[in-house]
Each structure stands twice: as C-alpha cells, then as structure tokens.
PDB file of N, CA and C in Angstrom:
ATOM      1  N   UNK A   1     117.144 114.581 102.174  1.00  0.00           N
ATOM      2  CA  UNK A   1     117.031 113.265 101.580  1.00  0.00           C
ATOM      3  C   UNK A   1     115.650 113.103 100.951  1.00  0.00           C
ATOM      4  N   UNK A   2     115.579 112.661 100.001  1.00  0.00           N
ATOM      5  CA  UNK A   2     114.421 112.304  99.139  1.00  0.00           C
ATOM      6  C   UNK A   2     113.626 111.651  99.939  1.00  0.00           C
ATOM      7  N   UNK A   3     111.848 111.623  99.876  1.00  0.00           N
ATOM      8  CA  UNK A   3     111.191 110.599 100.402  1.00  0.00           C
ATOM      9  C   UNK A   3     110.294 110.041  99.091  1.00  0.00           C
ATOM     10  N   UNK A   4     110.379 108.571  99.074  1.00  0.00           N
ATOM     11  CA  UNK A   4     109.515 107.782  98.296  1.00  0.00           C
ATOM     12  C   UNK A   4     108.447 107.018  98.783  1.00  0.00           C
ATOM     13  N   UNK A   5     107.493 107.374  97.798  1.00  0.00           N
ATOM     14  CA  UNK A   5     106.503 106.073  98.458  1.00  0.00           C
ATOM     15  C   UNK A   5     105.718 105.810  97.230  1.00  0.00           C
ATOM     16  N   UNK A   6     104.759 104.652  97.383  1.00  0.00           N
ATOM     17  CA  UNK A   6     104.336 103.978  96.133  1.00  0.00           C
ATOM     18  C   UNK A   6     102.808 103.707  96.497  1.00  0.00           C
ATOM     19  N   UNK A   7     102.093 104.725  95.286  1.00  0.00           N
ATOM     20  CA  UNK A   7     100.504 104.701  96.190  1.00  0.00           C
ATOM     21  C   UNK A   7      99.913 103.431  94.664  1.00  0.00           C
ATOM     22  N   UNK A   8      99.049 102.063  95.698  1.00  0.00           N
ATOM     23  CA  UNK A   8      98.705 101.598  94.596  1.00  0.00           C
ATOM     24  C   UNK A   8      97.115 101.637  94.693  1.00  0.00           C
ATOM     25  N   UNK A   9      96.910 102.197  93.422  1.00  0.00           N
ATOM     26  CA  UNK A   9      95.538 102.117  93.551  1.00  0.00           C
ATOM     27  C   UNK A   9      94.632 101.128  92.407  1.00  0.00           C
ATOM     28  N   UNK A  10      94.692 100.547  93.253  1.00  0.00           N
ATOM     29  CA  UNK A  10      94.259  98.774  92.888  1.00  0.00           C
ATOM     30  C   UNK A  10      93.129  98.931  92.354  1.00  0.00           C
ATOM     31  N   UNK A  11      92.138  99.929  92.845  1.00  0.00           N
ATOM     32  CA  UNK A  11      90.425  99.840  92.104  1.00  0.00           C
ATOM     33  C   UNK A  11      90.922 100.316  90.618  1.00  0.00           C
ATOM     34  N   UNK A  12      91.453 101.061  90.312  1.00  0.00           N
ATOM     35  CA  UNK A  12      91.634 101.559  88.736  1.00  0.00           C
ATOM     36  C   UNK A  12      92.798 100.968  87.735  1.00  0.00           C
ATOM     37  N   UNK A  13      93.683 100.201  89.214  1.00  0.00           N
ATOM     38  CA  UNK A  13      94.961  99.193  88.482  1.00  0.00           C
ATOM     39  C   UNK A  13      96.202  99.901  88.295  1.00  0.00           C
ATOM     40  N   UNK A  14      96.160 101.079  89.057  1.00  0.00           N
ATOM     41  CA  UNK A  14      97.469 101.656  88.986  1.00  0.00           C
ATOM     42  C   UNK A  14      98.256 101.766  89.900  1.00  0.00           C
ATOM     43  N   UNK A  15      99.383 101.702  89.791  1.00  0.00           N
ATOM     44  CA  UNK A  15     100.462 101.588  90.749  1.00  0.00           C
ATOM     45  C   UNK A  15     101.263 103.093  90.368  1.00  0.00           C
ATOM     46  N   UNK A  16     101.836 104.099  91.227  1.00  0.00           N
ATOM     47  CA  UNK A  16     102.423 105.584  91.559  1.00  0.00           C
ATOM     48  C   UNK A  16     103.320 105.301  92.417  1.00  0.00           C
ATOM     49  N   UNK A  17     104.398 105.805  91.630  1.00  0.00           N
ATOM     50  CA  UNK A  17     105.683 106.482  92.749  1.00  0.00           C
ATOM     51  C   UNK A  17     106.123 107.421  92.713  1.00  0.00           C
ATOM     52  N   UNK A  18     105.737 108.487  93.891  1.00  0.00           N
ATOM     53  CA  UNK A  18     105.981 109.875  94.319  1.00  0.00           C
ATOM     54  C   UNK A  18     107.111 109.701  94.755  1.00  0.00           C
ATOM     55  N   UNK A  19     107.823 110.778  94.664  1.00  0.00           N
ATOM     56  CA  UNK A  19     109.075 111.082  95.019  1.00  0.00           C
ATOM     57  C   UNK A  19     109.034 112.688  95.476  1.00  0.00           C
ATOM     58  N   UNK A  20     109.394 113.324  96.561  1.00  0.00           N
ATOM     59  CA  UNK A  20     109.795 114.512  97.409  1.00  0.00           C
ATOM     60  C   UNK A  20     110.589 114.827  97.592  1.00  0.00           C
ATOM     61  N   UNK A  21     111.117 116.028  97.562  1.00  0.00           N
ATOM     62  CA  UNK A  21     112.002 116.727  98.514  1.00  0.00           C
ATOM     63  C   UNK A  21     112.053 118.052  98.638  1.00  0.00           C
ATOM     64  N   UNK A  22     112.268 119.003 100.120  1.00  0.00           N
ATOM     65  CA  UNK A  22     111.873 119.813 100.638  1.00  0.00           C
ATOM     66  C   UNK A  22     113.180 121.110 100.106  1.00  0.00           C
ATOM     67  N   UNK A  23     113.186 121.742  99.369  1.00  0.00           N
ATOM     68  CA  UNK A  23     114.449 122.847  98.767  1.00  0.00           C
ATOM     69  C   UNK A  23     114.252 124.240 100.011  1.00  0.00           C
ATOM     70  N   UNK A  24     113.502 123.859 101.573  1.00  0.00           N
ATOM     71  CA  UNK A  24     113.398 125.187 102.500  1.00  0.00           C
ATOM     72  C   UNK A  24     112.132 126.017 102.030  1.00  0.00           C
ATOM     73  N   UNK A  25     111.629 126.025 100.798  1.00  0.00           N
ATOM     74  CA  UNK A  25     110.406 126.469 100.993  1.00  0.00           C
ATOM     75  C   UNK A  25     109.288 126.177  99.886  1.00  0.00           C
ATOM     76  N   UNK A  26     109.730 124.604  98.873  1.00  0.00           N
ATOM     77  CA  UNK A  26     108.729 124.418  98.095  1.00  0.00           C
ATOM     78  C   UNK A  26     109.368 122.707  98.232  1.00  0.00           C
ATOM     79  N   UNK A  27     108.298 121.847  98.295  1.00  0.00           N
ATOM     80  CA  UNK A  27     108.483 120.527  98.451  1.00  0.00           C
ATOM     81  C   UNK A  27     108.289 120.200  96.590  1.00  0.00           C
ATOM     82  N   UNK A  28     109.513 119.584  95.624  1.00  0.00           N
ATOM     83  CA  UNK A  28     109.633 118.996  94.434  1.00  0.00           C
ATOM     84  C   UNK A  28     109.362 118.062  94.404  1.00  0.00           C
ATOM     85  N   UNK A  29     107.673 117.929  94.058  1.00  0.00           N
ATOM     86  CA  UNK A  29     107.177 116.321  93.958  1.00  0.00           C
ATOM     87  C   UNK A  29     107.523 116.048  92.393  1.00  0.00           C
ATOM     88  N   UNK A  30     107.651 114.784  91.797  1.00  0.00           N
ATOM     89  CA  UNK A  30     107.407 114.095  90.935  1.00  0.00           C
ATOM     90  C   UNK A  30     107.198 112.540  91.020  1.00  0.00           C
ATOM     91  N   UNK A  31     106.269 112.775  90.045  1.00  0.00           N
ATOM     92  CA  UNK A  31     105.315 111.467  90.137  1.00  0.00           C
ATOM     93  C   UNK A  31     105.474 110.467  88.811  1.00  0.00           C
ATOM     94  N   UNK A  32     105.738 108.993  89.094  1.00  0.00           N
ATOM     95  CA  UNK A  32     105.713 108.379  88.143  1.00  0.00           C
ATOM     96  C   UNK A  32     104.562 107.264  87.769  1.00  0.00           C
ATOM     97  N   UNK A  33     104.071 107.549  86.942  1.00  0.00           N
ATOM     98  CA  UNK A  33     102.544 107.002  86.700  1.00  0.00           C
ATOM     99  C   UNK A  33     102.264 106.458  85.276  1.00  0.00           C
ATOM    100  N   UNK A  34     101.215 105.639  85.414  1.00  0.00           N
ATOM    101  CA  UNK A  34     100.555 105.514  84.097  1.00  0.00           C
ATOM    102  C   UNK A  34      99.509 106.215  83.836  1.00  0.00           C
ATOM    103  N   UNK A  35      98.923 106.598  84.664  1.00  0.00           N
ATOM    104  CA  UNK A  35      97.403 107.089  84.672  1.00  0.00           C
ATOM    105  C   UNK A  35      97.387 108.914  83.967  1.00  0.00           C
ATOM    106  N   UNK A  36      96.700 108.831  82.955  1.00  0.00           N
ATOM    107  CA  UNK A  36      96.629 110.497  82.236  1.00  0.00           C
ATOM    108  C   UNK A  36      96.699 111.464  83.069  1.00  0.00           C
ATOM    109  N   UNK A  37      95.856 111.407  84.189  1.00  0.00           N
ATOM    110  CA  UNK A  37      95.264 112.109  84.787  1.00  0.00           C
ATOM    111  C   UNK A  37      96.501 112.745  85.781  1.00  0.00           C
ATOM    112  N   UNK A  38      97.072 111.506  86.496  1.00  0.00           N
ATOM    113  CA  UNK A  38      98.166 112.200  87.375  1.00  0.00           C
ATOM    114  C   UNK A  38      99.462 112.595  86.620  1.00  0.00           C
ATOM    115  N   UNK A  39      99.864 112.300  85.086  1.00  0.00           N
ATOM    116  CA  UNK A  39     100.703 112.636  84.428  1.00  0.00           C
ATOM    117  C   UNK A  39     100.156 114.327  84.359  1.00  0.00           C
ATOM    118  N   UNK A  40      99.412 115.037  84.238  1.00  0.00           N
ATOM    119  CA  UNK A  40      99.245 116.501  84.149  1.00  0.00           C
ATOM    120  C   UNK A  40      99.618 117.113  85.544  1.00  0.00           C
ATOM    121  N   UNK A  41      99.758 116.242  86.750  1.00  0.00           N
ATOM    122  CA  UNK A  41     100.095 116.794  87.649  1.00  0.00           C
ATOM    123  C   UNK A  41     101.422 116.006  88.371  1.00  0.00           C
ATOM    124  N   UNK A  42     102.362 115.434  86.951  1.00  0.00           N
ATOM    125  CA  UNK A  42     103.359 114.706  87.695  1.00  0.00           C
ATOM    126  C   UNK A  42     104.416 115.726  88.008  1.00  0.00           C
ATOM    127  N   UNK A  43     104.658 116.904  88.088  1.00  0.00           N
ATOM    128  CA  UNK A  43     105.977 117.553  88.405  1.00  0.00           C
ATOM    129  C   UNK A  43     105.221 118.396  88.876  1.00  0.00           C
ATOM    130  N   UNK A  44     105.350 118.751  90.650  1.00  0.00           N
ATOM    131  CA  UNK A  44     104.772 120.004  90.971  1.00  0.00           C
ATOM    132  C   UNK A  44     105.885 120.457  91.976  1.00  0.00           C
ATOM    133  N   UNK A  45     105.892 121.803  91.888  1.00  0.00           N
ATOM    134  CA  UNK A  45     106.487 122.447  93.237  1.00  0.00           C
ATOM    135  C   UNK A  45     105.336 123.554  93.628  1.00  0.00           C
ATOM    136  N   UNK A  46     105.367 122.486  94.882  1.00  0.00           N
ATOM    137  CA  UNK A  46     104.135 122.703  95.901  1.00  0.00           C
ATOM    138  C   UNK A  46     104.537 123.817  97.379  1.00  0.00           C
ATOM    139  N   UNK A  47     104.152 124.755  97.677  1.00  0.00           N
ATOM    140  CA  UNK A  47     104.419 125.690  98.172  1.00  0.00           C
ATOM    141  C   UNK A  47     104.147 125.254  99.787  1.00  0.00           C
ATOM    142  N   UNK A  48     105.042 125.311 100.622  1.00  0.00           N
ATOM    143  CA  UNK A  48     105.001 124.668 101.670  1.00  0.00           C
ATOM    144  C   UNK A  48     103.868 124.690 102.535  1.00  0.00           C
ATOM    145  N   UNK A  49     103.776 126.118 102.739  1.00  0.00           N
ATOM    146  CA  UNK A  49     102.081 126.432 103.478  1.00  0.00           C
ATOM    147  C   UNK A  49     101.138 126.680 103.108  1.00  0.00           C
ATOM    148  N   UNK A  50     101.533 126.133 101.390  1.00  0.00           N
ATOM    149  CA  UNK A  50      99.904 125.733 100.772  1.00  0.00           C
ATOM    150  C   UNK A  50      99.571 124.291 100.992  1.00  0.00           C
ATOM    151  N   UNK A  51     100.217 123.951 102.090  1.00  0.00           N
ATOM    152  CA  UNK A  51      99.732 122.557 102.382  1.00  0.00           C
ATOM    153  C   UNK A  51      99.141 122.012 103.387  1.00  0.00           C
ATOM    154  N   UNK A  52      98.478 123.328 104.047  1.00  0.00           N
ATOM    155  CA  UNK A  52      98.262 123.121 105.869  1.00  0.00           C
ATOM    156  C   UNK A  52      96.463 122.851 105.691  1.00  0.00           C
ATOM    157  N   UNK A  53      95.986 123.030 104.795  1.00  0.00           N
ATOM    158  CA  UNK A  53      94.391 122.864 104.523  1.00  0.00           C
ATOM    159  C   UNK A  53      93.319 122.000 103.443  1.00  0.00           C
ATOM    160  N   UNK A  54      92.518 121.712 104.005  1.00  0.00           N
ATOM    161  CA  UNK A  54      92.098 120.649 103.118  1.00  0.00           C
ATOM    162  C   UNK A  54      91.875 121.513 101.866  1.00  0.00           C
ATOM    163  N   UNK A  55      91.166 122.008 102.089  1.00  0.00           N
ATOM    164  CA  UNK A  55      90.104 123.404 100.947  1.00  0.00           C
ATOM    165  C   UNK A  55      91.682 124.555 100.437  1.00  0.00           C
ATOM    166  N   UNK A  56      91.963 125.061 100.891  1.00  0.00           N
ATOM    167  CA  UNK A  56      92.793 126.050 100.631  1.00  0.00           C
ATOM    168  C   UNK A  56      94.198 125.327 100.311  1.00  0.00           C
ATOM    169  N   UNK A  57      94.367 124.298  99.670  1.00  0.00           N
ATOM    170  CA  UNK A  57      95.383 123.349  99.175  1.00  0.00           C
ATOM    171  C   UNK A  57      96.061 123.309  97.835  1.00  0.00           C
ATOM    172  N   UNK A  58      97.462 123.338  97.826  1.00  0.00           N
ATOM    173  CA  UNK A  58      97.589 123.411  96.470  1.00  0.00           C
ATOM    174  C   UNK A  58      97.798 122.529  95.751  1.00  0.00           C
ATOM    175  N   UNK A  59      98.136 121.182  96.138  1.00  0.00           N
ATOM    176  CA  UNK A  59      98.037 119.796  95.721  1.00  0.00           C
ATOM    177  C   UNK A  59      96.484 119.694  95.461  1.00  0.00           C
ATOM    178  N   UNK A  60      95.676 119.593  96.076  1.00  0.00           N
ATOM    179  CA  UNK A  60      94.387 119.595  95.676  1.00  0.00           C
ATOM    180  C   UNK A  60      93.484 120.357  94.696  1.00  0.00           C
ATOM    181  N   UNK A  61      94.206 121.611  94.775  1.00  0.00           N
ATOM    182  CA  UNK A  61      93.784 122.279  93.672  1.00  0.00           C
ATOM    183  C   UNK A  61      94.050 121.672  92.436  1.00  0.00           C
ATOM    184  N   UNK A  62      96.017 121.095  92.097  1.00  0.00           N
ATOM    185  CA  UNK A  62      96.028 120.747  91.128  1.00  0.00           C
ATOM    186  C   UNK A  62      95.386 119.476  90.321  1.00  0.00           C
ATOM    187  N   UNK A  63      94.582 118.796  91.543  1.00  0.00           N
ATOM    188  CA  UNK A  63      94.121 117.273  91.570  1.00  0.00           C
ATOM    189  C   UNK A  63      92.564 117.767  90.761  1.00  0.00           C
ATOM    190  N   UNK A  64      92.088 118.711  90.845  1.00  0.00           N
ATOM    191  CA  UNK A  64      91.204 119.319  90.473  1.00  0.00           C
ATOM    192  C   UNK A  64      91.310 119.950  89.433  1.00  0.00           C
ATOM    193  N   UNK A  65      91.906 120.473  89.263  1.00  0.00           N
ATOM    194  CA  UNK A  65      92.303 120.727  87.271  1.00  0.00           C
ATOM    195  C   UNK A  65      92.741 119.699  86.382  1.00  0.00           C
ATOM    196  N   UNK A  66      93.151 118.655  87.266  1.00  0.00           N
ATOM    197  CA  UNK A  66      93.768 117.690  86.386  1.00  0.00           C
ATOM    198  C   UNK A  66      91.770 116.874  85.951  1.00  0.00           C
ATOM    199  N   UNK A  67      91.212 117.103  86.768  1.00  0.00           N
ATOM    200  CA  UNK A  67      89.971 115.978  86.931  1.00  0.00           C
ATOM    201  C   UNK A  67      90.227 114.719  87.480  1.00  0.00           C
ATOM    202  N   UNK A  68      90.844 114.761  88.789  1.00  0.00           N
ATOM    203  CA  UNK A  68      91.237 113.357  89.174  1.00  0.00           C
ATOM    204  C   UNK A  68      89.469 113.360  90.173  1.00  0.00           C
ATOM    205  N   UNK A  69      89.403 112.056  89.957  1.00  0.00           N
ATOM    206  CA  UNK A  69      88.243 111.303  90.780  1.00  0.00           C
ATOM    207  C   UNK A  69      88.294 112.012  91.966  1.00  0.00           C
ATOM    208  N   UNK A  70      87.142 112.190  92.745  1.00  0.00           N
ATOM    209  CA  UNK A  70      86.895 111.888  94.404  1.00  0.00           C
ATOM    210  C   UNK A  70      87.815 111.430  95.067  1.00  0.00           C
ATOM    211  N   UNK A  71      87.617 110.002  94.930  1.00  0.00           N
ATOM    212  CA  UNK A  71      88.169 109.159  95.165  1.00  0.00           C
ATOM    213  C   UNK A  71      89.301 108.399  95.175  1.00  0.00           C
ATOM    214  N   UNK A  72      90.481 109.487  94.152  1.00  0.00           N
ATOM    215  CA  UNK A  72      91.546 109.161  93.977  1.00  0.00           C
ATOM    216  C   UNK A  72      92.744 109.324  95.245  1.00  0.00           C
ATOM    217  N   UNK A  73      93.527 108.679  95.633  1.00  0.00           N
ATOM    218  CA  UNK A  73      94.168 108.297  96.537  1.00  0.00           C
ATOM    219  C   UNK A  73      95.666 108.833  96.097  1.00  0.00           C
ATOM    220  N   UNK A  74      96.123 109.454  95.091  1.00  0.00           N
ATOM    221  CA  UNK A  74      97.257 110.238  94.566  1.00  0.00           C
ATOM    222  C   UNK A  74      97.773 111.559  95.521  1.00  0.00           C
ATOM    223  N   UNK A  75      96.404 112.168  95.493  1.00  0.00           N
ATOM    224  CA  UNK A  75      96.770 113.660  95.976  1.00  0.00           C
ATOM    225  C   UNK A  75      96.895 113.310  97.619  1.00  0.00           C
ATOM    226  N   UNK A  76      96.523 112.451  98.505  1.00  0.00           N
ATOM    227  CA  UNK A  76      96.546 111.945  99.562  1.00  0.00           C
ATOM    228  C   UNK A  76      98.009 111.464  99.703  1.00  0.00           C
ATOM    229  N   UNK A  77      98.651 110.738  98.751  1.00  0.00           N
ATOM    230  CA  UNK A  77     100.247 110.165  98.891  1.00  0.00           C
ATOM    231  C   UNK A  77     101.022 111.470  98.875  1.00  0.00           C
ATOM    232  N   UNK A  78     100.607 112.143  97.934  1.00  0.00           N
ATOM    233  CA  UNK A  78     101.921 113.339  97.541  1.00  0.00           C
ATOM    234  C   UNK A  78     101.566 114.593  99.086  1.00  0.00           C
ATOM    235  N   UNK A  79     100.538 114.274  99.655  1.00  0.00           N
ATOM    236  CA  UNK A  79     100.456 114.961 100.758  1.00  0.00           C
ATOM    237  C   UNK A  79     101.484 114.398 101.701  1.00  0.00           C
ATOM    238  N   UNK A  80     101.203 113.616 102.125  1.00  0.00           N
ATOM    239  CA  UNK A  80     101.954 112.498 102.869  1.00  0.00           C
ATOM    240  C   UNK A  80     103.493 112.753 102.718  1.00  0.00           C
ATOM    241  N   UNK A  81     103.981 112.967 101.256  1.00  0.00           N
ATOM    242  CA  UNK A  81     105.189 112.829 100.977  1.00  0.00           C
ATOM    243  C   UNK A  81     105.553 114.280 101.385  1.00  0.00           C
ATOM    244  N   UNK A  82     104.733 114.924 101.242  1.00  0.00           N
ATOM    245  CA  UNK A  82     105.161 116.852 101.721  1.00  0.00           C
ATOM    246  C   UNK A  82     105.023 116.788 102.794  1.00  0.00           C
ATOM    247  N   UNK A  83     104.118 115.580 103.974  1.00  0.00           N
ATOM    248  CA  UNK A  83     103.960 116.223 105.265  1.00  0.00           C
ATOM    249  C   UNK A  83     105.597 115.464 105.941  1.00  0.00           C
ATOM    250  N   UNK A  84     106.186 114.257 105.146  1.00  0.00           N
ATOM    251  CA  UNK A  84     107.454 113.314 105.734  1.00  0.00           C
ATOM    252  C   UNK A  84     108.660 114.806 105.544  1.00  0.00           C
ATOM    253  N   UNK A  85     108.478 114.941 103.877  1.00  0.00           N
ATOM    254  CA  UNK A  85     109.931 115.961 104.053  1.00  0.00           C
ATOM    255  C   UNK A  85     109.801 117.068 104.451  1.00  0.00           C
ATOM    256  N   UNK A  86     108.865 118.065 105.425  1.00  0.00           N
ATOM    257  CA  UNK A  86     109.276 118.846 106.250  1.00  0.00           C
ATOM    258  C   UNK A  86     109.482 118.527 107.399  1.00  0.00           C
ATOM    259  N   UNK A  87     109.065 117.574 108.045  1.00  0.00           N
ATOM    260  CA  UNK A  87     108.949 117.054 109.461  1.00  0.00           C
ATOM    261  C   UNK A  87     107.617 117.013 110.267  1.00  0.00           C
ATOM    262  N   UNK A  88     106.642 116.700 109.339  1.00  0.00           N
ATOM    263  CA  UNK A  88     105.461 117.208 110.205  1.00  0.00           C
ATOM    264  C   UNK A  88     104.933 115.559 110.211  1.00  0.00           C
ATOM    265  N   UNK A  89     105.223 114.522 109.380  1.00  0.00           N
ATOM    266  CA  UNK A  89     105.012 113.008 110.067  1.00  0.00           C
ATOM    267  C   UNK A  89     106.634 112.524 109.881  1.00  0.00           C
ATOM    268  N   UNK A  90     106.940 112.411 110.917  1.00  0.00           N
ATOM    269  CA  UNK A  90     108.639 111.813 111.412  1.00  0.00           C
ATOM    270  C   UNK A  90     108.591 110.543 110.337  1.00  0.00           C
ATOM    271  N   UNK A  91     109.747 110.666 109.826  1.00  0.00           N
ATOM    272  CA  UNK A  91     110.230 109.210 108.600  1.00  0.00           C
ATOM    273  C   UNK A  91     110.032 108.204 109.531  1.00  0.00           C
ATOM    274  N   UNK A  92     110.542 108.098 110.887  1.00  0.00           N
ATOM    275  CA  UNK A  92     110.797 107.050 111.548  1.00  0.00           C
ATOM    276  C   UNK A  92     109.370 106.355 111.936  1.00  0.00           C
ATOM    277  N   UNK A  93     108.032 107.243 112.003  1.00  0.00           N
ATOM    278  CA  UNK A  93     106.977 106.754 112.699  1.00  0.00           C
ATOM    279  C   UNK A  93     106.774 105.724 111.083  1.00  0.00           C
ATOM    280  N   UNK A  94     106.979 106.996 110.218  1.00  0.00           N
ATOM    281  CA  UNK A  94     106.300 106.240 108.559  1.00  0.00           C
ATOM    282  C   UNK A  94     107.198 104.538 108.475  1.00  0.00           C
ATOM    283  N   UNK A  95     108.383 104.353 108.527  1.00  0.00           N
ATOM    284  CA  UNK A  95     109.126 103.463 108.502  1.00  0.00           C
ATOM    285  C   UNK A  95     108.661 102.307 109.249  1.00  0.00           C
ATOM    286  N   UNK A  96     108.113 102.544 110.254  1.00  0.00           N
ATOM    287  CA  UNK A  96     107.651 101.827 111.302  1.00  0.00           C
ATOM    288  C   UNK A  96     106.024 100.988 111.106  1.00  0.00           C
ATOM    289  N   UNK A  97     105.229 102.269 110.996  1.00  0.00           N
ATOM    290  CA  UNK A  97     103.465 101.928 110.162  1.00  0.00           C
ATOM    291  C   UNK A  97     103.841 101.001 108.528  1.00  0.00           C
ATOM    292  N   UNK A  98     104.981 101.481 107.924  1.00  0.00           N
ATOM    293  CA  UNK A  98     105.374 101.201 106.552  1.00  0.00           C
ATOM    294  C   UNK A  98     103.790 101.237 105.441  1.00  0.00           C
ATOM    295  N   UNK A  99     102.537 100.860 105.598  1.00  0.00           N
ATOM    296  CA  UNK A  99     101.295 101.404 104.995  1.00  0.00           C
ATOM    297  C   UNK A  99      99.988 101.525 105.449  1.00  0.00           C
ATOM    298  N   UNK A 100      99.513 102.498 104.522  1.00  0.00           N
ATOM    299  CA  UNK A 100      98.425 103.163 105.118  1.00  0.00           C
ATOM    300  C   UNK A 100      97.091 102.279 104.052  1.00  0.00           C
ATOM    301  N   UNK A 101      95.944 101.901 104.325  1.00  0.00           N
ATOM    302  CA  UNK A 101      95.011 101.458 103.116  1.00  0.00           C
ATOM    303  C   UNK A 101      93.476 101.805 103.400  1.00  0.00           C
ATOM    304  N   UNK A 102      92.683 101.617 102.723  1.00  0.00           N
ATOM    305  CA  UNK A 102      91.291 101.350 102.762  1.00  0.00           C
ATOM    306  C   UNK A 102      90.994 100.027 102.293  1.00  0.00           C
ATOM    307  N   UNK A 103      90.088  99.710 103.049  1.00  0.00           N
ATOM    308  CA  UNK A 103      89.841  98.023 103.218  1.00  0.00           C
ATOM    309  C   UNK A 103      88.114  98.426 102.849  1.00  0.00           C
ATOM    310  N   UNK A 104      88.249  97.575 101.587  1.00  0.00           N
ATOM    311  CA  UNK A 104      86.359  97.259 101.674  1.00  0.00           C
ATOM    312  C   UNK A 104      85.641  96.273 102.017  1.00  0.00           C
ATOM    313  N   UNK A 105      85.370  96.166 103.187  1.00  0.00           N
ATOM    314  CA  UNK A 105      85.301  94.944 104.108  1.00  0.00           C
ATOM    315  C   UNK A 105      83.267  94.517 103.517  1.00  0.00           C
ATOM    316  N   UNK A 106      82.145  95.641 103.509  1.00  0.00           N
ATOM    317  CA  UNK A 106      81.215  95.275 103.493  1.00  0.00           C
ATOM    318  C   UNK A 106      81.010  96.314 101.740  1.00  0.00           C
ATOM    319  N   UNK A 107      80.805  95.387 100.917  1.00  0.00           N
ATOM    320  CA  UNK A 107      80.211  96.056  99.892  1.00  0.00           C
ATOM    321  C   UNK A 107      79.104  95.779  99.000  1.00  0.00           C
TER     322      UNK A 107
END
C-alpha cells in the first residue's frame, strides 16, 4: 500500500506530497512540488539499504545534487516515507503521532 505524507515547509512557503512504495527492494518515491529544487529530485527509486545512514545515503545524496538547502525538510519526509513502507516506523505508530515539526520558539 502506498504511503503519503505532506511535508510543509512554511519558511520557504511550500507545501510537498511524497508518495512511496516499497517494490521488495527499491522504495518508488515521487514527489509533488512547486519548489525547482525538489522537482530534480521528484521521481527517485531509492535503494533500500541505501537508506540506513546519514552520510552514506542515497536520498541525501540526491538532495545534494539537486542543491537543496541545509535546512530543507524534503529529504527528511521522503526518509520517513522509506522508513513507513518497509516497516522500520509501523504506519500505526505514524497514524497515531499523525506530525512531526520544528517549532521556533526563541528567535
């Protein structure tokens, strides 16, 4: 079953919806965006156990050719969405938390 989720990233005004699913040994992300940047990395098939490391990552790599910010919060969702459709964060816990954020409480 497909997993969706919708990363908004409010500091730059964009709103993303990743979409996943796991084919046994490459998770088929596509991403629907406005932003240039994640359009070069909206269709990836991401190699399952290139996903176990921060540094040695292949989502991150591609977040890095694309030139996405530091700070961008994209390659963090489409992780998320690869870690729901193999089983490594249970749908049910995600269903339950329903979102994850950063709060800038002192700036």
């Amino acid at each position: 079953m497909t997993t969706t989720v919708n990363v908004n990233s409010a500091i730059c005004g964009f709103t993303h919806k990743i979409k996943g699913e796991f084919d046994g040994k490459n998770i088929i992300v596509d991403i629907e965006t406005p932003c240039a940047k994640i359009k070069e990395i909206s269709h990836m098939e991401v190699p399952f156990m290139e996903t176990m490391d921060i540094k040695d990552n292949f989502v991150m790599e591609r977040a890095k050719e694309a030139q996405c910010t530091p700070g961008c919060i994209v390659p963090a969702g489409v992780l998320n969405v690869c870690r729901l459709e193999t089983g490594m964060i249970a749908k049910s816990l995600a269903k339950k938390v329903e979102k994850l954020s950063i709060e800038f409480d002192e700036v």
